[in-house]
N, C-alpha and C. Protein backbone atom coordinates (compact mmCIF):
# COMPACT_ATOMS: atom_id res chain seq x y z
N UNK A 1 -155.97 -20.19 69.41
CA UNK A 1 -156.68 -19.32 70.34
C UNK A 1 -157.82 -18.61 69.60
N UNK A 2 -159.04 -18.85 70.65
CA UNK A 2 -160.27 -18.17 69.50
C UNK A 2 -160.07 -16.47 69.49
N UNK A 3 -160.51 -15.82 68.63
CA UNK A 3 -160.86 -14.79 68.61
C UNK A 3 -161.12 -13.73 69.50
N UNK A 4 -161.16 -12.46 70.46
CA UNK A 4 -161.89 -12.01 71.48
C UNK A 4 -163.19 -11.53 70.60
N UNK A 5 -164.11 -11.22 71.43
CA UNK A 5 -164.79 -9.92 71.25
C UNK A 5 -164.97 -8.74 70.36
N UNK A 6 -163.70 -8.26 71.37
CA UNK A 6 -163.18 -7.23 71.20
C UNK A 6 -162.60 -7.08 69.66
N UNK A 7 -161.55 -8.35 69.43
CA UNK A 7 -161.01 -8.38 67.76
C UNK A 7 -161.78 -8.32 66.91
N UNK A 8 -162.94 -9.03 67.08
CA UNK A 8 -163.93 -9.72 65.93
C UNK A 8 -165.04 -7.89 65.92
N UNK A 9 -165.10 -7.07 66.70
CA UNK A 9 -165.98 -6.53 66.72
C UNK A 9 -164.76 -4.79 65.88
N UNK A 10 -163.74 -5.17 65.68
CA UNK A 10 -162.38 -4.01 65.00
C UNK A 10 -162.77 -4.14 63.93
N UNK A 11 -162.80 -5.78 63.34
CA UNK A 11 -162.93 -6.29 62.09
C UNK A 11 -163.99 -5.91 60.90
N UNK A 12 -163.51 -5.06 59.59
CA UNK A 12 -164.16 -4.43 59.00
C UNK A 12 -165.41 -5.29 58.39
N UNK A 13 -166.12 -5.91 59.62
CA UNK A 13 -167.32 -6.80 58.73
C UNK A 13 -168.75 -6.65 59.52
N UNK A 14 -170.04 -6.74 59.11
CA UNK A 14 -171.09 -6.59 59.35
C UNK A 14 -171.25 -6.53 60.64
N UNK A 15 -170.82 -8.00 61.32
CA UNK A 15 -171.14 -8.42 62.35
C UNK A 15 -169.59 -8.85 63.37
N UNK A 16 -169.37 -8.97 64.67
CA UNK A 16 -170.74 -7.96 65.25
C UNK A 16 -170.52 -6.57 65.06
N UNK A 17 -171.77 -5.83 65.43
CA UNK A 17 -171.96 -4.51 65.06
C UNK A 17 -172.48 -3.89 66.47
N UNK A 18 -173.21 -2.67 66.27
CA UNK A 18 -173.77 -1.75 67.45
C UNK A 18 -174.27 -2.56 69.00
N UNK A 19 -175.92 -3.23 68.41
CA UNK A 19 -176.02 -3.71 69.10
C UNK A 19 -175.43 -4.78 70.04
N UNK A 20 -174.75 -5.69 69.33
CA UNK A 20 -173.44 -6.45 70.06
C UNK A 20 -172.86 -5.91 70.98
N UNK A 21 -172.40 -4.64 70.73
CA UNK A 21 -171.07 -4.20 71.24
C UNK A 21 -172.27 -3.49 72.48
N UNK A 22 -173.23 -2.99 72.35
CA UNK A 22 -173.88 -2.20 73.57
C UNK A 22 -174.10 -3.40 74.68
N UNK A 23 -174.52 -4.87 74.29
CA UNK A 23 -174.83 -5.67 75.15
C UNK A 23 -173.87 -5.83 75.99
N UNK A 24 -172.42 -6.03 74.99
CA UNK A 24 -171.25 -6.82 75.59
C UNK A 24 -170.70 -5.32 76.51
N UNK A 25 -171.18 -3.82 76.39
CA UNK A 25 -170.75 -3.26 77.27
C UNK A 25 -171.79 -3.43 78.94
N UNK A 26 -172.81 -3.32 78.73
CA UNK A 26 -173.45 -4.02 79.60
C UNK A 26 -172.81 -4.84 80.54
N UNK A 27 -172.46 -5.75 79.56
CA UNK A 27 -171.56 -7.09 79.96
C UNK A 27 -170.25 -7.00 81.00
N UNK A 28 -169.40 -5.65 80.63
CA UNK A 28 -168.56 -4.84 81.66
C UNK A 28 -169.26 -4.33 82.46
N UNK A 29 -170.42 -4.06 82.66
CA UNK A 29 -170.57 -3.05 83.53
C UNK A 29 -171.06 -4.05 84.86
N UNK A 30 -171.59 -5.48 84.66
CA UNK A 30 -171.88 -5.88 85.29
C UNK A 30 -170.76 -7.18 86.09
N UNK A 31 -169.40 -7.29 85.23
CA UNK A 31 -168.80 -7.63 85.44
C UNK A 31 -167.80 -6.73 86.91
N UNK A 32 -168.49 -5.69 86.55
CA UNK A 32 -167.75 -4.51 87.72
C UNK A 32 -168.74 -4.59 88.79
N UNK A 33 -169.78 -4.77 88.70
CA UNK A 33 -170.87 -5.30 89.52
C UNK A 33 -170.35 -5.87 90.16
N UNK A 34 -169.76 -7.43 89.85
CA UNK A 34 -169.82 -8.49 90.58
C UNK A 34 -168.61 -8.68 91.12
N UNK A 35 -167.66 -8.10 90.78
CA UNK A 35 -166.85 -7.25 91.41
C UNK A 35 -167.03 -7.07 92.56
N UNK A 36 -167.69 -5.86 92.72
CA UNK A 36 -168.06 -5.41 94.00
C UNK A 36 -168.94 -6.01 95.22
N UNK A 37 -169.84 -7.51 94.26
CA UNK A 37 -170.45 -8.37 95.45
C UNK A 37 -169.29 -8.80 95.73
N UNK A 38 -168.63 -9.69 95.13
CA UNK A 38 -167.60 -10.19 95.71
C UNK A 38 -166.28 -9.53 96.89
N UNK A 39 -165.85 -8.33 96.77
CA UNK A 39 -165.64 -7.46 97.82
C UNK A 39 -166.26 -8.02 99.16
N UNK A 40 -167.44 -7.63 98.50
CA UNK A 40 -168.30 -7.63 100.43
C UNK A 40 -168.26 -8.97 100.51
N UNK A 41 -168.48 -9.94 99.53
CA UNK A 41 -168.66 -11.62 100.30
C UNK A 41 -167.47 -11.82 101.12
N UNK A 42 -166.53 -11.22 100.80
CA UNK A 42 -164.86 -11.12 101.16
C UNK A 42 -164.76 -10.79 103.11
N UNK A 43 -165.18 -10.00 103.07
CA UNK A 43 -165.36 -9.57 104.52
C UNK A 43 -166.13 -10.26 105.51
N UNK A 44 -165.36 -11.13 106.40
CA UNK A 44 -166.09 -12.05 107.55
C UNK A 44 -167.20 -11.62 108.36
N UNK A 45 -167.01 -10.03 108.81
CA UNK A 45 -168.35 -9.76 109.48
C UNK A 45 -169.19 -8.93 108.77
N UNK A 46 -169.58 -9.66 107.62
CA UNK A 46 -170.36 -8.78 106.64
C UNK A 46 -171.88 -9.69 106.90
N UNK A 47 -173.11 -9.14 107.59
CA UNK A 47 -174.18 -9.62 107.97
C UNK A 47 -174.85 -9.59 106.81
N UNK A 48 -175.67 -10.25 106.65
CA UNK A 48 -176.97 -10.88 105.38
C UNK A 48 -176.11 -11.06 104.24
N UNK A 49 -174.88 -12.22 104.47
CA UNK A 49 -174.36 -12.93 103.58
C UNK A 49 -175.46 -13.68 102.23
N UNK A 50 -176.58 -14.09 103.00
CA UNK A 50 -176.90 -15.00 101.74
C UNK A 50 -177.91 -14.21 100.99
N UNK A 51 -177.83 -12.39 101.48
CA UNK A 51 -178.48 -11.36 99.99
C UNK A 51 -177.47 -11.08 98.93
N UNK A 52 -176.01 -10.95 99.56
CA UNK A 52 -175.06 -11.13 98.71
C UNK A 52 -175.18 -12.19 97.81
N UNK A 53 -175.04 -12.79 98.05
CA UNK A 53 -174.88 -14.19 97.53
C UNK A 53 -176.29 -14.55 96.53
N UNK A 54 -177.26 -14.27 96.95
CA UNK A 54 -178.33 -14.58 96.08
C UNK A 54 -178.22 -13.14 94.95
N UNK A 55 -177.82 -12.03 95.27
CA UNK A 55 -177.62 -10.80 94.35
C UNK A 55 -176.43 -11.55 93.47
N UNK A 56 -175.33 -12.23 93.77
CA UNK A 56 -174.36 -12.58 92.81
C UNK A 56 -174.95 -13.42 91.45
N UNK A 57 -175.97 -14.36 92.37
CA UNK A 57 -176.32 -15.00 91.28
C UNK A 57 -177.41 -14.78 90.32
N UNK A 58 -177.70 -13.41 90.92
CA UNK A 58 -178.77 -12.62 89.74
C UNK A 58 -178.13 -12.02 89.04
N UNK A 59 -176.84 -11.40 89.32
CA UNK A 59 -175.54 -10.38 88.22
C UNK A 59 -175.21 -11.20 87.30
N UNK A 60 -174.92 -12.74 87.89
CA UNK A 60 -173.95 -13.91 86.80
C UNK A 60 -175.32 -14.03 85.66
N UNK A 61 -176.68 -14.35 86.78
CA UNK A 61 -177.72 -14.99 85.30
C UNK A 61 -178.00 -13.54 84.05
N UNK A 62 -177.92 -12.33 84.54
CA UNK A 62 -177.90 -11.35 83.56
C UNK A 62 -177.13 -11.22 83.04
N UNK A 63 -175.74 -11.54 83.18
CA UNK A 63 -174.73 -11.56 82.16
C UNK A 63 -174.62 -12.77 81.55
N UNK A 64 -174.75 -13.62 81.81
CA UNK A 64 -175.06 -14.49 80.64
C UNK A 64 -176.25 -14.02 79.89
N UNK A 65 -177.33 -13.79 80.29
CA UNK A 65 -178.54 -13.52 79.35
C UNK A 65 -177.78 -12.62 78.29
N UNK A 66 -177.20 -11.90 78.64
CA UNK A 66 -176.62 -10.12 78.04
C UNK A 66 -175.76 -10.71 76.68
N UNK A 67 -174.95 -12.09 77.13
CA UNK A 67 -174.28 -12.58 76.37
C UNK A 67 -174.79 -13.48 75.38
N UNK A 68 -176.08 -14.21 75.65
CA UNK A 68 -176.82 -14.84 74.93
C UNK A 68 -177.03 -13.67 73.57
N UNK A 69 -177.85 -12.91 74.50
CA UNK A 69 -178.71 -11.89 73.67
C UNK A 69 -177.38 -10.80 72.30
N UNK A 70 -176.49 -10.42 73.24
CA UNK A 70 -175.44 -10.02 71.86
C UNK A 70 -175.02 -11.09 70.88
N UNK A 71 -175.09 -12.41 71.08
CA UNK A 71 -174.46 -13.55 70.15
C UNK A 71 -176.33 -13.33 68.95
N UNK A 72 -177.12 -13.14 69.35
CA UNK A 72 -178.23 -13.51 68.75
C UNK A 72 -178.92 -12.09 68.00
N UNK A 73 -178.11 -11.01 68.72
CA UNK A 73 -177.99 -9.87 67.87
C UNK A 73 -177.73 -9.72 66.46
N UNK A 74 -176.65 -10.36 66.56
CA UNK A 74 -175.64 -10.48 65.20
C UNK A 74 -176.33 -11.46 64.38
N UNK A 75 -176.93 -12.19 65.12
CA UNK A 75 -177.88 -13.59 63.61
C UNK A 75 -179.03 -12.89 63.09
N UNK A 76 -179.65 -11.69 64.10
CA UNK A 76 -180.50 -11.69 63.77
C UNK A 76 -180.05 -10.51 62.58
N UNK A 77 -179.16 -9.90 62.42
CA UNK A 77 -179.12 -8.51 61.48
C UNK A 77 -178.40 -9.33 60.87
N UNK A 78 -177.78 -10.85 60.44
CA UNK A 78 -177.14 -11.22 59.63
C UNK A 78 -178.71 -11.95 58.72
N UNK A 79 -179.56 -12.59 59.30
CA UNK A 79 -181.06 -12.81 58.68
C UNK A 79 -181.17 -11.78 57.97
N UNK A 80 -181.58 -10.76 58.47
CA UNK A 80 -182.40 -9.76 57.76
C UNK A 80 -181.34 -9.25 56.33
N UNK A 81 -180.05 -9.18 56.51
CA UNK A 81 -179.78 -8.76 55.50
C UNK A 81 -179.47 -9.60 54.72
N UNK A 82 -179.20 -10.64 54.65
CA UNK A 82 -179.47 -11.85 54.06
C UNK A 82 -180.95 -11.85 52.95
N UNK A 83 -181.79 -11.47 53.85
CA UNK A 83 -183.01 -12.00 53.32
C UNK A 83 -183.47 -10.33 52.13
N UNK A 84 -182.95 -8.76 52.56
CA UNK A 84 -182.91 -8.07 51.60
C UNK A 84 -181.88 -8.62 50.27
N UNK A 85 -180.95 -9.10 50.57
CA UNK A 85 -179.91 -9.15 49.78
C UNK A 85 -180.22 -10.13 48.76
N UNK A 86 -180.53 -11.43 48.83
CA UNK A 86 -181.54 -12.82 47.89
C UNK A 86 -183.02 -12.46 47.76
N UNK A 87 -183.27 -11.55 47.75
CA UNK A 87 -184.40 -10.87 47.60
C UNK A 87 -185.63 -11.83 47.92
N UNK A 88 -185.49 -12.00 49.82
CA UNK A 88 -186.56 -13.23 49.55
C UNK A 88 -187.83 -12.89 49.82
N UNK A 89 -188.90 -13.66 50.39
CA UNK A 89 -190.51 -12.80 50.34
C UNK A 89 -190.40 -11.71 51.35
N UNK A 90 -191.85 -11.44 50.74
CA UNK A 90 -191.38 -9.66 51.76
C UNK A 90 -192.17 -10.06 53.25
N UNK A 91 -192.84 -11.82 53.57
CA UNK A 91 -193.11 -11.61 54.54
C UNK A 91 -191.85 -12.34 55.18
N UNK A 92 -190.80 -13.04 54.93
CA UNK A 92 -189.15 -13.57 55.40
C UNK A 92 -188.80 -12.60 55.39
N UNK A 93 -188.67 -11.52 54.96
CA UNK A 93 -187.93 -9.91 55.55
C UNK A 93 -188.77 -9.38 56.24
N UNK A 94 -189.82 -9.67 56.27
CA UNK A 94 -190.09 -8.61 57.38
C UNK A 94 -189.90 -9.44 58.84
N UNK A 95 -190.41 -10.83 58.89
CA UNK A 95 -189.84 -11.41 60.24
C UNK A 95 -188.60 -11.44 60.45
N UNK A 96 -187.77 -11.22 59.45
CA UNK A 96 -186.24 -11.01 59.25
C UNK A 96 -185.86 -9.81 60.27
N UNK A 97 -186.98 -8.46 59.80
CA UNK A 97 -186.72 -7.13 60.23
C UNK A 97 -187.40 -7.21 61.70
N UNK A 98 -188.05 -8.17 61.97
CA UNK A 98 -188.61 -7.60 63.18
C UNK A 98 -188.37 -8.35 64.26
N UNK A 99 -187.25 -9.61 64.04
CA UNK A 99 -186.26 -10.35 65.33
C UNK A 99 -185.16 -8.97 65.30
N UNK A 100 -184.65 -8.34 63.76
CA UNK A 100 -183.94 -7.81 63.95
C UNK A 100 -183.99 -6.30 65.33
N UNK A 101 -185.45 -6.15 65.24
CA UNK A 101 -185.92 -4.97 66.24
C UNK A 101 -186.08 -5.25 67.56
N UNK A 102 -186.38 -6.86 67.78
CA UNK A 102 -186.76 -7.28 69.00
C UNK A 102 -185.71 -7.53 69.95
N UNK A 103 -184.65 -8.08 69.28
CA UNK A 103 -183.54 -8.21 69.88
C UNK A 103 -182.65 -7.38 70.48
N UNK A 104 -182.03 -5.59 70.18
CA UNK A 104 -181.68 -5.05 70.65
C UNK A 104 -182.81 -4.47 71.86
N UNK A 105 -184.44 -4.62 71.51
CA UNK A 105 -184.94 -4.43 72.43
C UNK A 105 -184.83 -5.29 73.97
N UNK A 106 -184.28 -6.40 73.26
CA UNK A 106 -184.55 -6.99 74.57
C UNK A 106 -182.73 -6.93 75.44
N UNK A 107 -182.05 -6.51 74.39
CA UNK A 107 -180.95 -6.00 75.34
C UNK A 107 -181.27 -4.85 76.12
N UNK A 108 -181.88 -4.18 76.01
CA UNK A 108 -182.33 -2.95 76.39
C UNK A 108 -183.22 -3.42 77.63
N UNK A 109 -184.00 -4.09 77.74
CA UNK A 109 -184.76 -4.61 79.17
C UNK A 109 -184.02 -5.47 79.56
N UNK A 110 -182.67 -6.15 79.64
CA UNK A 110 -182.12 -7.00 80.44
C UNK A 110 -181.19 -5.98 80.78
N UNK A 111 -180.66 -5.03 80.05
CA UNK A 111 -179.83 -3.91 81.51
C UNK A 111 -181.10 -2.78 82.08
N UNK A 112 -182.09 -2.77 81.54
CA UNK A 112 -182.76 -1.98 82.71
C UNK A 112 -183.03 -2.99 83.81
N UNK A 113 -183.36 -3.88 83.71
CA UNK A 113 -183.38 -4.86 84.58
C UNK A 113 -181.61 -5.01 85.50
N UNK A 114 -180.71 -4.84 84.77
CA UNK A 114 -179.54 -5.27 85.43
C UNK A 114 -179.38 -3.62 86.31
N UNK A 115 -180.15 -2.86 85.92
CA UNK A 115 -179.89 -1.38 86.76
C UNK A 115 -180.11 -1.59 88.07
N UNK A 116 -181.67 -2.31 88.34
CA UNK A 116 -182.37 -2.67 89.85
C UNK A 116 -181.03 -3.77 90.24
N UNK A 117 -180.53 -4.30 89.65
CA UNK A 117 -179.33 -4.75 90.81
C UNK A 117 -178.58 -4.01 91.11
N UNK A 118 -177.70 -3.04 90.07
CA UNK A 118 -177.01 -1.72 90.91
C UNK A 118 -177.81 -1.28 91.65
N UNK A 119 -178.63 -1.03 92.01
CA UNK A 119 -179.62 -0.10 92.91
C UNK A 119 -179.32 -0.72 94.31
N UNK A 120 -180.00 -2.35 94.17
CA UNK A 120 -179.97 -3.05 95.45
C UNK A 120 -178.43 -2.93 96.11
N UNK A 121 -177.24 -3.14 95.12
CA UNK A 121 -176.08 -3.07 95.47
C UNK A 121 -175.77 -2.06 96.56
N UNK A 122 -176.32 -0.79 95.42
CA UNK A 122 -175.73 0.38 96.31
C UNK A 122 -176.35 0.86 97.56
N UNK A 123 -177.66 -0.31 97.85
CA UNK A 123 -178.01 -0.08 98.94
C UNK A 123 -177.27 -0.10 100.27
N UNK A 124 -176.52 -1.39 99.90
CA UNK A 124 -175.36 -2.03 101.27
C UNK A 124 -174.34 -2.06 100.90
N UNK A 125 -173.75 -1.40 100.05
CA UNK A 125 -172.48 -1.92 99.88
C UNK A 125 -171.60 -0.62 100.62
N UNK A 126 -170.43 -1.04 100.55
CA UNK A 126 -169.12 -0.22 101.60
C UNK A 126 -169.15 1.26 101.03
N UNK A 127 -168.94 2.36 101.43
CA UNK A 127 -168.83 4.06 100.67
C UNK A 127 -167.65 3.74 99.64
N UNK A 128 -166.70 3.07 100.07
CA UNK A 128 -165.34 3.40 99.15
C UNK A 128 -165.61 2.53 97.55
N UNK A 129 -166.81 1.80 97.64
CA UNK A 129 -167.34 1.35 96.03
C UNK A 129 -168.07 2.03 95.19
N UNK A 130 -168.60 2.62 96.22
CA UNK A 130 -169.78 3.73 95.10
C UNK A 130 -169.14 4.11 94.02
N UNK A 131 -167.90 4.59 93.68
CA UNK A 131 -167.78 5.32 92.95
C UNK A 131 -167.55 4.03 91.66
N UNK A 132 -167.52 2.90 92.02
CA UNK A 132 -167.04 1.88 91.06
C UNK A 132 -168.58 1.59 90.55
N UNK A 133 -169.70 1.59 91.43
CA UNK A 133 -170.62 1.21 91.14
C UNK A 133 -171.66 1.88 90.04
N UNK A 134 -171.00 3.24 90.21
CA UNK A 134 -171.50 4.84 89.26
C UNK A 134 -171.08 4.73 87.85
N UNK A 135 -169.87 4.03 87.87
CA UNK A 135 -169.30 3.11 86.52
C UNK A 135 -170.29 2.06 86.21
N UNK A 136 -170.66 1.01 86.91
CA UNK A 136 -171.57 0.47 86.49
C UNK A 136 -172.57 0.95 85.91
N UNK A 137 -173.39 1.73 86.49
CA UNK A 137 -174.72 1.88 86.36
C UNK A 137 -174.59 2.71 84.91
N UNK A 138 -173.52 3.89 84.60
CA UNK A 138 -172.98 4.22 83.15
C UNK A 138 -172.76 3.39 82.09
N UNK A 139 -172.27 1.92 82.28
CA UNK A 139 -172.36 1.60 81.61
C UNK A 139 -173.15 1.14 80.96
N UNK A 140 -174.24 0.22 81.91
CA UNK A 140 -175.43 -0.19 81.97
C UNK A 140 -176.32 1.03 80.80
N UNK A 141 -176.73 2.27 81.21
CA UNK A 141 -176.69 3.38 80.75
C UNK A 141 -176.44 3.99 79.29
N UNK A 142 -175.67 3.46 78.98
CA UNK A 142 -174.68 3.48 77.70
C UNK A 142 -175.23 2.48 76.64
N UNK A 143 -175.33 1.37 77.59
CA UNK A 143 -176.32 -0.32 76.38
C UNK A 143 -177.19 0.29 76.18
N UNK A 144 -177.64 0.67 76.80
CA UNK A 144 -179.63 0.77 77.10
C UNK A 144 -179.72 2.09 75.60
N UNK A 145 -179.29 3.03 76.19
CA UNK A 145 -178.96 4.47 74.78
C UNK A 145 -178.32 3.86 73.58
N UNK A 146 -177.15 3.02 73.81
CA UNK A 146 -176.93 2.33 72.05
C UNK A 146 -178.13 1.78 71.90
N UNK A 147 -178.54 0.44 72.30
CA UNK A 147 -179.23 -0.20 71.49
C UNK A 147 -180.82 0.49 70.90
N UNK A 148 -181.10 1.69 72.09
CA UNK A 148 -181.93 2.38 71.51
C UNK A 148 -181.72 3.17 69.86
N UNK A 149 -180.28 3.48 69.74
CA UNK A 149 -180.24 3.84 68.05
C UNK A 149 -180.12 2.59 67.24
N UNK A 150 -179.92 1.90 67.35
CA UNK A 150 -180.13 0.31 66.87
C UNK A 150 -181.05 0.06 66.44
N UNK A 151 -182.41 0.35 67.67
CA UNK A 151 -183.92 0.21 67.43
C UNK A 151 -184.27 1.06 65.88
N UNK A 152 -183.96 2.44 66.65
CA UNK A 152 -184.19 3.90 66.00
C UNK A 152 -183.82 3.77 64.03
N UNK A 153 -182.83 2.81 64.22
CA UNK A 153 -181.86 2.42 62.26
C UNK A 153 -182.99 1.30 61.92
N UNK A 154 -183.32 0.62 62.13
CA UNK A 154 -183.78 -0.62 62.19
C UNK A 154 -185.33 -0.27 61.94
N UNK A 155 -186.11 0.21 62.70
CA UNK A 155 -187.62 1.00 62.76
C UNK A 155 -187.52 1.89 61.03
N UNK A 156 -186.49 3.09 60.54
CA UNK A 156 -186.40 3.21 59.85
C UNK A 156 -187.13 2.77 58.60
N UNK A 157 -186.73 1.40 58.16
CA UNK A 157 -186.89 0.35 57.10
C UNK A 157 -187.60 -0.42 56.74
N UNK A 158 -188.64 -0.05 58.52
CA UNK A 158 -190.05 -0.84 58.55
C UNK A 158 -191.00 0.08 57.93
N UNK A 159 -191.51 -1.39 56.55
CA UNK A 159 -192.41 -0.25 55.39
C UNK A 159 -194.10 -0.16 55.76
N UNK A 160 -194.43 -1.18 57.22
CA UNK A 160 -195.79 -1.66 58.13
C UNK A 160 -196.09 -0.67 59.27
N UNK A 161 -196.90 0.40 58.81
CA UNK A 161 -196.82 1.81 59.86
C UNK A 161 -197.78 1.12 61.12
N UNK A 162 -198.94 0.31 61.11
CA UNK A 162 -199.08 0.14 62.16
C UNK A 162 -197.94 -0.80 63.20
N UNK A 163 -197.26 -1.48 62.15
CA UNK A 163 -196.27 -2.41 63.19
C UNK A 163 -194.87 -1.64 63.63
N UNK A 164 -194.46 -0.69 62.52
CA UNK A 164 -193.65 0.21 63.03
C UNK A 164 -194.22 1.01 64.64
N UNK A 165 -195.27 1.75 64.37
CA UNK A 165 -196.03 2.08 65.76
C UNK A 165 -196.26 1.33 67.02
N UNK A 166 -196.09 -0.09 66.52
CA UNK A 166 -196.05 -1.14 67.54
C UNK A 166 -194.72 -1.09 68.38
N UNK A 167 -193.83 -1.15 68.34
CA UNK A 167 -192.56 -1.42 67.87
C UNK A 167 -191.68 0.34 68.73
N UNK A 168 -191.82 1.06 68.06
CA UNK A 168 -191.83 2.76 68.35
C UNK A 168 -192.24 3.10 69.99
N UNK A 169 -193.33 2.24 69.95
CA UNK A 169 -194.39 3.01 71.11
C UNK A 169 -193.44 2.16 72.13
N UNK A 170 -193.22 0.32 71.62
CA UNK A 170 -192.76 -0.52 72.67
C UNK A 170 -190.99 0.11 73.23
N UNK A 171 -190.45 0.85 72.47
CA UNK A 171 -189.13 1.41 72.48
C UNK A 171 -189.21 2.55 73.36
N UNK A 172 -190.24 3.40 73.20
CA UNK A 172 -190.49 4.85 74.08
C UNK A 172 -190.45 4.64 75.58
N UNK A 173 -191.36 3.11 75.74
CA UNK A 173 -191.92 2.92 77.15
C UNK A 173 -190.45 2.49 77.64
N UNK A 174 -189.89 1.49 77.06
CA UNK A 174 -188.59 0.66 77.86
C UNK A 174 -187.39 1.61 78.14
N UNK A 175 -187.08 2.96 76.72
CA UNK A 175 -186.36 3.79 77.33
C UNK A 175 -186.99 4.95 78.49
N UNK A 176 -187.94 5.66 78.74
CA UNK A 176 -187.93 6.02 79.46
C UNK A 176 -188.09 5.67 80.68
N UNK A 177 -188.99 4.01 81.08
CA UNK A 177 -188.58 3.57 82.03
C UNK A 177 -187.31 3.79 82.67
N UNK A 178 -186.17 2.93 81.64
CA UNK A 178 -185.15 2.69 81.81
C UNK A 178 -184.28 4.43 82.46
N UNK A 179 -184.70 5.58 81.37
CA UNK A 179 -183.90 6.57 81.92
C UNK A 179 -184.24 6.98 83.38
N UNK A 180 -185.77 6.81 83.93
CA UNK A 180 -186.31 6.98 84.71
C UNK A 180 -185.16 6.24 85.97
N UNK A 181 -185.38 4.90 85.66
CA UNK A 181 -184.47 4.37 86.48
C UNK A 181 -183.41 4.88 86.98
N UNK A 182 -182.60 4.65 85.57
CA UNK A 182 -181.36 5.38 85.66
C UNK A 182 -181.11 6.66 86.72
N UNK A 183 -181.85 7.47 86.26
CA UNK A 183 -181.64 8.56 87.52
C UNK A 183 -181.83 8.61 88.92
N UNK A 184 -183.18 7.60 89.60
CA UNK A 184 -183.35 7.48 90.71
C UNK A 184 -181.93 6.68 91.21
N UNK A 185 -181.78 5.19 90.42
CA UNK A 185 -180.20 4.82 90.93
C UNK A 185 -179.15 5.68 90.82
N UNK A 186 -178.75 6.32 90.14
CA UNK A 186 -177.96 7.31 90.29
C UNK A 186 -177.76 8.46 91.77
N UNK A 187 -179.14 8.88 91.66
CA UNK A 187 -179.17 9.92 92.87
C UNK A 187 -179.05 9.15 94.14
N UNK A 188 -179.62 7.78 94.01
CA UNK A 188 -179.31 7.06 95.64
C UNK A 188 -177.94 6.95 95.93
N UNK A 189 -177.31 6.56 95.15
CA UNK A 189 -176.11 6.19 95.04
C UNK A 189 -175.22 7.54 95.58
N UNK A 190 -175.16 8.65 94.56
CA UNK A 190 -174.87 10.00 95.00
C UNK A 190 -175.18 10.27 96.36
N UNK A 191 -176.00 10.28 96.78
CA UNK A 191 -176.85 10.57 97.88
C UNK A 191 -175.61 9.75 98.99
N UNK A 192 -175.35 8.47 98.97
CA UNK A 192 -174.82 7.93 99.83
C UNK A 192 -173.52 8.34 99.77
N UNK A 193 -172.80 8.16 98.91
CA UNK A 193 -171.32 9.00 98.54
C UNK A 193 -171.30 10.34 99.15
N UNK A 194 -172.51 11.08 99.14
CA UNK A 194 -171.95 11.65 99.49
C UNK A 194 -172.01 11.94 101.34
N UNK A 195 -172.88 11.04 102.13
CA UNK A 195 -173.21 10.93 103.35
C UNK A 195 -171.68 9.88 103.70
N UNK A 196 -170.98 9.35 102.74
CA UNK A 196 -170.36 8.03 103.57
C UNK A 196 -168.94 9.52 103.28
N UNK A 197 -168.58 10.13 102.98
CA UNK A 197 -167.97 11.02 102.98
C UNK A 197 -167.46 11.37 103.72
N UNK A 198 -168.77 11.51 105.03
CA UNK A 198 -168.69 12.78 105.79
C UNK A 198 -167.95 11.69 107.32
């Protein structure tokens, strides 16, 4: 039996590490997602079946991406330290260092991206999910803020101030997008919880 996740990520070794583990929470959060399409596909007189259904298969293709992207996390901070460690040229460490930066970034835009599906979710979905869906969007939430200190360790070590600035500036925009997000989905969501309440 292979390994989980979960074991391999206890295990006192490099990899996987932060970023991994922020994707693969992602990875729950959207698993609770789909969850909840599935709920509503469940129900016979549930009208505009095939938005469900086309929303499912935008949750499944982001979690695989999510899962791609944490497996490629870990190669990429296993490169880079690799390439400090054999002391190889300083321009193989620095492309070393800067898949290593790109990659938690781009976990970071595939759950802001996976947020606008909680959003659409919580547009139609039943009152008695919201509160499952508020889990989602936290977790979602949670990737997006790890892998931002990921960025934040990583930027560190970059000794190229204009490419560090490159890099910095590209991190500022995707998290505050992203928090931006975050809160408008949040408050819709709230907003309905608390109208389906009543």
């Amino acid at each position: 039996m292979s390994e989980s996740f979960l074991e391999a990520l206890a295990r006192p070794e490099p990899v996987p590490g932060g970023g991994a583990a922020a994707a693969h929470g992602a990875c729950v959060g959207l698993a609770l997602l789909e969850k909840i399409i599935l709920v509503e596909l469940r129900r016979s007189e549930i009208p505009f079946k095939s938005r469900w259904q086309d929303l499912l298969e935008e949750v499944r293709e982001s979690s695989s991406t999510l899962i791609r992207l944490r497996d490629e996390d870990g190669e990429a901070y296993v490169r880079f330290a690799q390439a400090k460690t054999f002391g190889n040229s300083d321009e193989d460490t620095l492309e070393a260092l800067k898949a290593a930066i790109e990659s938690p970034i781009q976990i970071m835009q595939e759950a802001k991206r996976s947020l606008d599906l909680v959003a659409r979710a919580g547009n139609h979905c039943k009152g008695h999910l919201l509160s499952d869906l508020l889990v989602a969007c936290e977790l979602l939430r949670a990737a997006i803020d790890g892998t931002h200190r990921i960025v934040q360790a990583n930027l560190g070590v970059m000794g190229e101030p204009s490419l560090r600035s490159h890099y910095q500036n590209k991190l500022n925009q995707v998290q505050v997008e992203s928090r931006e997000l975050f809160q408008s989905v949040e408050k819709d969501i709230l907003e309905r919880a608390k109208f389906s309440k009543r």
